[in-house]
Protein backbone atom coordinates (compact mmCIF):
# COMPACT_ATOMS: atom_id res chain seq x y z
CA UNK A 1 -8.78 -20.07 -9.49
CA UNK A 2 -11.45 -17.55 -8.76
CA UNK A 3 -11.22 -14.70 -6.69
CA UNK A 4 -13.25 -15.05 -3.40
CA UNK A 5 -14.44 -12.22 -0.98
CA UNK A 6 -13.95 -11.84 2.45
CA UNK A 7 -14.94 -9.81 5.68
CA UNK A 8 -12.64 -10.12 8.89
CA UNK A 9 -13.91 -8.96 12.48
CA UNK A 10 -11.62 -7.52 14.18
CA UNK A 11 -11.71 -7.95 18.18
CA UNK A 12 -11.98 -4.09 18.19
CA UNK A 13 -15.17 -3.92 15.84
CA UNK A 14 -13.92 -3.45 12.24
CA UNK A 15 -14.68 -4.97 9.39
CA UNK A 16 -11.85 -5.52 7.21
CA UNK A 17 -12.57 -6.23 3.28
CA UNK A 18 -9.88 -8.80 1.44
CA UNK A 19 -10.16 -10.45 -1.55
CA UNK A 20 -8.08 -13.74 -1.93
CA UNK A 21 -7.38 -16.01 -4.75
CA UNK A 22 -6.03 -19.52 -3.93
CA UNK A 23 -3.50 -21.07 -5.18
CA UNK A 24 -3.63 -24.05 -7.15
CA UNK A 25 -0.62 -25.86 -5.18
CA UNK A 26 -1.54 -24.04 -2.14
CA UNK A 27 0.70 -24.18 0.90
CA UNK A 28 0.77 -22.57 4.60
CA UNK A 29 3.10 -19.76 4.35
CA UNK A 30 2.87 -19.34 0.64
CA UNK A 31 1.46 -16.05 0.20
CA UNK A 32 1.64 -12.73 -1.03
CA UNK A 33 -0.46 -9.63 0.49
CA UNK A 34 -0.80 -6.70 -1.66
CA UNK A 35 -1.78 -3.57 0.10
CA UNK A 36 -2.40 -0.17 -1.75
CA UNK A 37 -1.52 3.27 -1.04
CA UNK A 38 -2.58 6.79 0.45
CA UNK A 39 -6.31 7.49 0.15
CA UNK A 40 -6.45 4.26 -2.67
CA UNK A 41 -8.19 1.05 -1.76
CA UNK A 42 -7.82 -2.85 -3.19
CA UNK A 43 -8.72 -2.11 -6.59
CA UNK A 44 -5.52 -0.08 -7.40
CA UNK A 45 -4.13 -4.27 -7.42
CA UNK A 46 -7.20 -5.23 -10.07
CA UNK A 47 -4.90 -5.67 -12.92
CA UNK A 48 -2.28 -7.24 -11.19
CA UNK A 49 -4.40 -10.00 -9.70
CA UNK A 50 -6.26 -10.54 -13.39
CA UNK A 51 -2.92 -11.43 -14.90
CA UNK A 52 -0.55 -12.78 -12.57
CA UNK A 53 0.52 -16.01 -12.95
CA UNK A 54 1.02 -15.98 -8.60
CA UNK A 55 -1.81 -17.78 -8.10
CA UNK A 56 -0.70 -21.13 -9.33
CA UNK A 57 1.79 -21.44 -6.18
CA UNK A 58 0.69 -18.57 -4.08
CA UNK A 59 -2.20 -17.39 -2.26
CA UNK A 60 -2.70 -14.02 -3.29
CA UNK A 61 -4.13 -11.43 -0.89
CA UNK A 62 -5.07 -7.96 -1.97
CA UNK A 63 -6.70 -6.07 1.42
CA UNK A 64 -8.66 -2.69 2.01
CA UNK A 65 -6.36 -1.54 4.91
CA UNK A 66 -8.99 -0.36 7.62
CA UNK A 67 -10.07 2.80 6.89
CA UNK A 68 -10.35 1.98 2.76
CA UNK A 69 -12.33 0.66 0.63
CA UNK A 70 -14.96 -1.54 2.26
CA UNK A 71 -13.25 -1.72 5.52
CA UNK A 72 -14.95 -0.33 8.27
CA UNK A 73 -14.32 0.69 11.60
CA UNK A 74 -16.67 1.21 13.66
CA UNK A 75 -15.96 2.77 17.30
CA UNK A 76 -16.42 5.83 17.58
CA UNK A 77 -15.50 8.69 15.29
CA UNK A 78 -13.16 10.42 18.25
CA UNK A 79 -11.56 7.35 19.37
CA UNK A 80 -10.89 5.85 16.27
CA UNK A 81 -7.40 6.43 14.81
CA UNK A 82 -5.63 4.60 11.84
CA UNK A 83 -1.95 4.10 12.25
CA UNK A 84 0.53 1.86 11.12
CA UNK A 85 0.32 -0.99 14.47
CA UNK A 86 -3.63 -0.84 13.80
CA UNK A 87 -2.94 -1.86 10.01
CA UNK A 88 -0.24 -4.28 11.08
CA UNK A 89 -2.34 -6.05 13.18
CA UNK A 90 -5.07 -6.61 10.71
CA UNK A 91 -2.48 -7.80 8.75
CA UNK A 92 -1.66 -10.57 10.78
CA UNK A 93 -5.06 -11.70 11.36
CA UNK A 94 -5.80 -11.91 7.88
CA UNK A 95 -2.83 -14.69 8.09
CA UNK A 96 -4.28 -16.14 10.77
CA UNK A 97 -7.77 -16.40 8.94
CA UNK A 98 -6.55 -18.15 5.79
CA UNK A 99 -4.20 -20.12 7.74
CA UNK A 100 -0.46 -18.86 6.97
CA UNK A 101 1.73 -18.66 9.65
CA UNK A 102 3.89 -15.96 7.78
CA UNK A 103 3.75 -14.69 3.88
CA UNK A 104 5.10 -12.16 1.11
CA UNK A 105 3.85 -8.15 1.39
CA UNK A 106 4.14 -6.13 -1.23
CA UNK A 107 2.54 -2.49 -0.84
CA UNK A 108 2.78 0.61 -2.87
CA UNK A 109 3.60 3.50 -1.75
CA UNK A 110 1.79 3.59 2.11
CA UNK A 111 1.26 0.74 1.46
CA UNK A 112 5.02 -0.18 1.44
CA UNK A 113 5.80 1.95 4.73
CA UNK A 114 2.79 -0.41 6.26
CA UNK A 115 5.16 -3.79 5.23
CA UNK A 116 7.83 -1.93 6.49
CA UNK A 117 6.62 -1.67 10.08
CA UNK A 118 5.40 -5.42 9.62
CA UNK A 119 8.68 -6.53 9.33
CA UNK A 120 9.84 -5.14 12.23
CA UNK A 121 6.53 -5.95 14.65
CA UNK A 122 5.71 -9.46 13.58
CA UNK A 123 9.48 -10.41 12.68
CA UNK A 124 8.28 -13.76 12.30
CA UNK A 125 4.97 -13.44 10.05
CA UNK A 126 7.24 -12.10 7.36
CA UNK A 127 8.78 -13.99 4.51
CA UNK A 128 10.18 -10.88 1.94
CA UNK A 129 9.03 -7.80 0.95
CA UNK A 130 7.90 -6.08 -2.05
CA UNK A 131 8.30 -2.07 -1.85
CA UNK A 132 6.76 0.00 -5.12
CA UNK A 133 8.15 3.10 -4.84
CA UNK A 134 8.59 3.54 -0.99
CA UNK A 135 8.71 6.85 0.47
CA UNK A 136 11.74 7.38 2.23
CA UNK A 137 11.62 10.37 4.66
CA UNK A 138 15.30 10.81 4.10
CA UNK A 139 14.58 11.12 0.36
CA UNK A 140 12.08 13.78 0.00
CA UNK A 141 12.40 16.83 -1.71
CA UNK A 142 11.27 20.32 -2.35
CA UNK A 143 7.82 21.14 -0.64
CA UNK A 144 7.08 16.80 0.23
CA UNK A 145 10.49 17.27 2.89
CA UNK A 146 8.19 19.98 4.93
CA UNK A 147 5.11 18.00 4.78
CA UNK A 148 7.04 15.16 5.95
CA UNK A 149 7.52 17.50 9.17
CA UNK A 150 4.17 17.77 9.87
CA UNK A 151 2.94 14.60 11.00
CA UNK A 152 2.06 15.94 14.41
CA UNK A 153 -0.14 18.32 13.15
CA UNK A 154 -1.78 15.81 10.40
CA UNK A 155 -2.73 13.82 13.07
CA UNK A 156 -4.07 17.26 15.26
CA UNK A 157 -5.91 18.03 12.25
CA UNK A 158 -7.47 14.30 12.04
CA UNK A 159 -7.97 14.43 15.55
CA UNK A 160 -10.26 17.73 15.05
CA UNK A 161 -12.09 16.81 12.33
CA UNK A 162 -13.42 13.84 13.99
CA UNK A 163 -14.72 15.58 16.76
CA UNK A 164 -16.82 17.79 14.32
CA UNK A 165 -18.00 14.83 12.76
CA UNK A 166 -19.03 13.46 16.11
CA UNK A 167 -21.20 16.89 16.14
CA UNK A 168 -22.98 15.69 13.16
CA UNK A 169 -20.71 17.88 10.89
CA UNK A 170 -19.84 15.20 8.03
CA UNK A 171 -20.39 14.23 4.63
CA UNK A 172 -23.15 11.42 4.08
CA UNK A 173 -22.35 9.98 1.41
CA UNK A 174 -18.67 9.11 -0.26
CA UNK A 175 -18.72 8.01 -3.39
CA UNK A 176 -16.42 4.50 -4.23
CA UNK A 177 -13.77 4.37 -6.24
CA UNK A 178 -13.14 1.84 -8.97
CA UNK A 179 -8.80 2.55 -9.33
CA UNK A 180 -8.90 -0.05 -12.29
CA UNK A 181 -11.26 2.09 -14.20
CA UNK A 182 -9.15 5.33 -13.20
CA UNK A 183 -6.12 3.70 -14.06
CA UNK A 184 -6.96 2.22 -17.43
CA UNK A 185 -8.12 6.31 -18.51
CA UNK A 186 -5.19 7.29 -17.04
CA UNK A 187 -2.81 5.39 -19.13
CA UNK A 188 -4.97 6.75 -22.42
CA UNK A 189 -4.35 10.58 -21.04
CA UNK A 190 -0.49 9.78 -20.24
CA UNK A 191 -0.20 9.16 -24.29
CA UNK A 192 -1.24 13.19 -25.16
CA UNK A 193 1.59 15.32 -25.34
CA UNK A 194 0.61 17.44 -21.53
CA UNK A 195 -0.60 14.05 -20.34
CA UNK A 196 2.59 13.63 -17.87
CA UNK A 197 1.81 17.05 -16.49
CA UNK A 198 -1.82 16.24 -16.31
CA UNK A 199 -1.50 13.12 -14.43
CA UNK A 200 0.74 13.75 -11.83
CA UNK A 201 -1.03 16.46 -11.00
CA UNK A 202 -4.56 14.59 -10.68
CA UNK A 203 -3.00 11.73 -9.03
CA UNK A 204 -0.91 13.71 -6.41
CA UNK A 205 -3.78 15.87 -5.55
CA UNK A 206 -5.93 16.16 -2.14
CA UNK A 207 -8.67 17.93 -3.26
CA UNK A 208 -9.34 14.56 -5.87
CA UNK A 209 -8.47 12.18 -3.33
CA UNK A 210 -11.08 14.04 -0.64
CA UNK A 211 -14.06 13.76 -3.32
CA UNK A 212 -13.46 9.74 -2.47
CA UNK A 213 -12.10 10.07 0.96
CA UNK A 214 -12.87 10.45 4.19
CA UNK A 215 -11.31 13.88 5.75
CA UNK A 216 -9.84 12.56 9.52
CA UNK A 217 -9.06 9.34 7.50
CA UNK A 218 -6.88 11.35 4.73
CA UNK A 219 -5.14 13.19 7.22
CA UNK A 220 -4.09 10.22 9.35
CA UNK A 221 -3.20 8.53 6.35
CA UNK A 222 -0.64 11.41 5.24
CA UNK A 223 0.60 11.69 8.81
CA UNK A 224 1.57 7.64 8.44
CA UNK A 225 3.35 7.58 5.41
CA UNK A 226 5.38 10.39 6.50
CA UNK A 227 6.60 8.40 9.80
CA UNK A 228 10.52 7.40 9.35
CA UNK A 229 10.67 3.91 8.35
CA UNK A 230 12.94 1.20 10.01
CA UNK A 231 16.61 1.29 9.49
CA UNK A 232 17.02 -0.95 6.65
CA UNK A 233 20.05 -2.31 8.15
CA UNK A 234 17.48 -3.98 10.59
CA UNK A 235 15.82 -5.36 7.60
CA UNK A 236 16.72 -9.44 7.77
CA UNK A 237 14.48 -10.99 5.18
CA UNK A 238 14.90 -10.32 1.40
CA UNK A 239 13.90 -7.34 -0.36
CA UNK A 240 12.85 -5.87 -3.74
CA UNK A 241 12.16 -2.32 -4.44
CA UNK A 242 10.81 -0.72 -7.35
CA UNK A 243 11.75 2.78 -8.06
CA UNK A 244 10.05 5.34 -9.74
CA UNK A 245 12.50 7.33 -12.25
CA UNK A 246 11.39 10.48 -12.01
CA UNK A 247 11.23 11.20 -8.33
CA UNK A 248 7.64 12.86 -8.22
CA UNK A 249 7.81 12.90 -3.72
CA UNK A 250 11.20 11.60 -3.20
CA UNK A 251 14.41 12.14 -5.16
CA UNK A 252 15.35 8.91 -6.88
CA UNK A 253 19.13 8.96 -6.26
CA UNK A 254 18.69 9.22 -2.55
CA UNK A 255 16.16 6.76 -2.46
CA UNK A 256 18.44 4.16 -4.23
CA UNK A 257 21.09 5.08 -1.59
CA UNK A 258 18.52 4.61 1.35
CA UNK A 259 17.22 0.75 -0.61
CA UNK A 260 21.01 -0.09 -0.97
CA UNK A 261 21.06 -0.24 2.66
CA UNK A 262 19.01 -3.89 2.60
CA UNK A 263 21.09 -6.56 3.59
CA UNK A 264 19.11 -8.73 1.38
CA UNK A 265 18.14 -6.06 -1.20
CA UNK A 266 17.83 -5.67 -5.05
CA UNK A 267 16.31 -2.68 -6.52
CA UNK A 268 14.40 -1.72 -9.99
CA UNK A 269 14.27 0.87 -12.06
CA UNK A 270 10.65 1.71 -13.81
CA UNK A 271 10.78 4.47 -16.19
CA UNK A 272 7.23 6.30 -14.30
CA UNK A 273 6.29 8.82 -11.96
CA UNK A 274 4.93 7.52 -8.37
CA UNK A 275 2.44 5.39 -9.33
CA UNK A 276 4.30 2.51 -11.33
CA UNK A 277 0.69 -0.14 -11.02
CA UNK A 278 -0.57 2.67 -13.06
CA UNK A 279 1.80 3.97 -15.64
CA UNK A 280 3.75 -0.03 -16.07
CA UNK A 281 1.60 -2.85 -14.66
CA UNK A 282 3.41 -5.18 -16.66
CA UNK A 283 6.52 -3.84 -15.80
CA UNK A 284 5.66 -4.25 -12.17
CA UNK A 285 3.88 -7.52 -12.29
CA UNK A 286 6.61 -9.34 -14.18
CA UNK A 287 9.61 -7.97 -11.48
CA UNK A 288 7.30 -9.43 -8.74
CA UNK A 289 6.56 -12.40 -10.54
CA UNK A 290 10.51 -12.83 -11.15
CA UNK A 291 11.23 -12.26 -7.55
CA UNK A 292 8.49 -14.40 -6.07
CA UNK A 293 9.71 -17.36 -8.44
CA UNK A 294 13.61 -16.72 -6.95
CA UNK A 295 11.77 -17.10 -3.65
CA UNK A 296 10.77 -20.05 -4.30
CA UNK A 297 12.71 -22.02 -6.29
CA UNK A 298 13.58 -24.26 -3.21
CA UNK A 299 10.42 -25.70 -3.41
CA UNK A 300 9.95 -25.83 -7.24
């Protein structure tokens, strides 16, 4: 099937952008939202949606969260705050638009703390999750375990920065980012010998996220991903985490401790640094793919 655009309003004046491809045995409640991390935006899921094999039983969903990408929001620049309800409830009316009373999230990253928080806020919109390389507040390490501290003050920061741009103090023009195109160069760099070293740097790096992000919205961002997520214990429906191997935010052995903690839990291992969609699509894609066809082998 072919991918289709979309634009939802949102009661509050945003514009959220989604892309969705239908399913060729499509069902209500059959379908899988993929959101996308810090400072990123739906094309980080390009590859993913080109090859899956999903879309023969599931509606898949990729989404600008508000704030990314092409969604807008547009009250005012003071007022306006992104945060992890806000995203939630686009979320669900993103079900509600295409007519799916619940569905399958899987989210990298931010991305994964949003699903998080969607699980525990619309209990009943949620079938399973999918969690690439969650970041675990417990689990951080080294210099990412004081950032995580400093939410408070991320969002102060956001908070200031808006008012300036309300003065007429911002940039113009931000230029978009095509993460397919970064990704596919990245992959070529991570075969030189300093690529590793290279890419983590580049990838995990404000100043190269601000050249294609807003300020206030960067800072909010951080300040969300660094919220502690729900116990897992409280976690009822099933699922699957990916884990990164080497631990670039989060130290991999304490993550595994903190995923173990799903009732209804299985975790993998990809051999990558934080961004698995980047450095093992197929790895990734074929573990969801797996996982999704477990989930639904009642209904084969």
């Amino acid at each position: 099937m072919t991918e289709v655009q979309r634009e939802l309003r949102t009661d509050d004046g945003a514009r959220i952008a989604y892309r969705v491809t239908p399913a060729i045995e499509r069902r209500p409640g059959r379908a899988v939202l993929l959101l996308h991390g810090l400072a990123s935006n739906l094309t980080r899921w390009s590859e993913f949606v080109e090859h899956t094999s999903l879309s023969r039983r599931w509606d898949v969903i990729r989404v600008d969260l508000r704030g990314h990408g092409g969604s807008i929001a547009t009250q005012p620049a003071i007022g306006r705050r992104l945060t992890l309800e806000r995203w939630c409830s686009d979320l669900a009316a993103i079900l509600d638009a295409e007519g799916h009373p619940a569905g399958v999230i899987a989210g990298h990253s931010l991305g994964a703390q949003v699903a998080l928080h969607f699980t525990v806020s619309h209990p009943a919109r949620i079938t399973a999750l999918a969690l690439i390389d969650p970041v675990f507040r417990a689990a951080l390490r080294g210099r990412w375990r004081l950032i995580g501290r400093l939410g408070p003050l991320l969002a102060g920061g956001a908070v200031l920065v808006r008012a300036l741009n309300a003065a007429g103090l911002r940039r113009r023009n931000i230029p978009a980012l095509d993460l397919r195109a970064l990704d596919l160069q990245a992959r070529e760099a991570l075969r030189t010998g300093d690529g590793g070293r290279a890419f983590v740097r580049h990838y995990s790096s404000m100043r190269a996220d601000l050249r294609t992000f807003r300020t206030a919205d960067y800072l909010e961002d951080a300040a969300e991903l660094f919220r502690p997520t729900p116990v897992p214990a409280a976690i009822a429906v099933p699922v699957l985490t990916l884990l990164s191997a080497s631990g670039t935010f989060a130290d991999p052995a304490a993550s595994a401790r903190v995923a173990a903690g799903f009732p209804r839990g299985s975790t993998v291992g990809i051999d990558c640094h934080h961004w698995p969609l980047t450095e093992r699509p197929e790895e990734v894609r074929a573990a969801i793919e797996r996982w999704c066809a477990a989930l639904d082998a009642p209904c084969a």
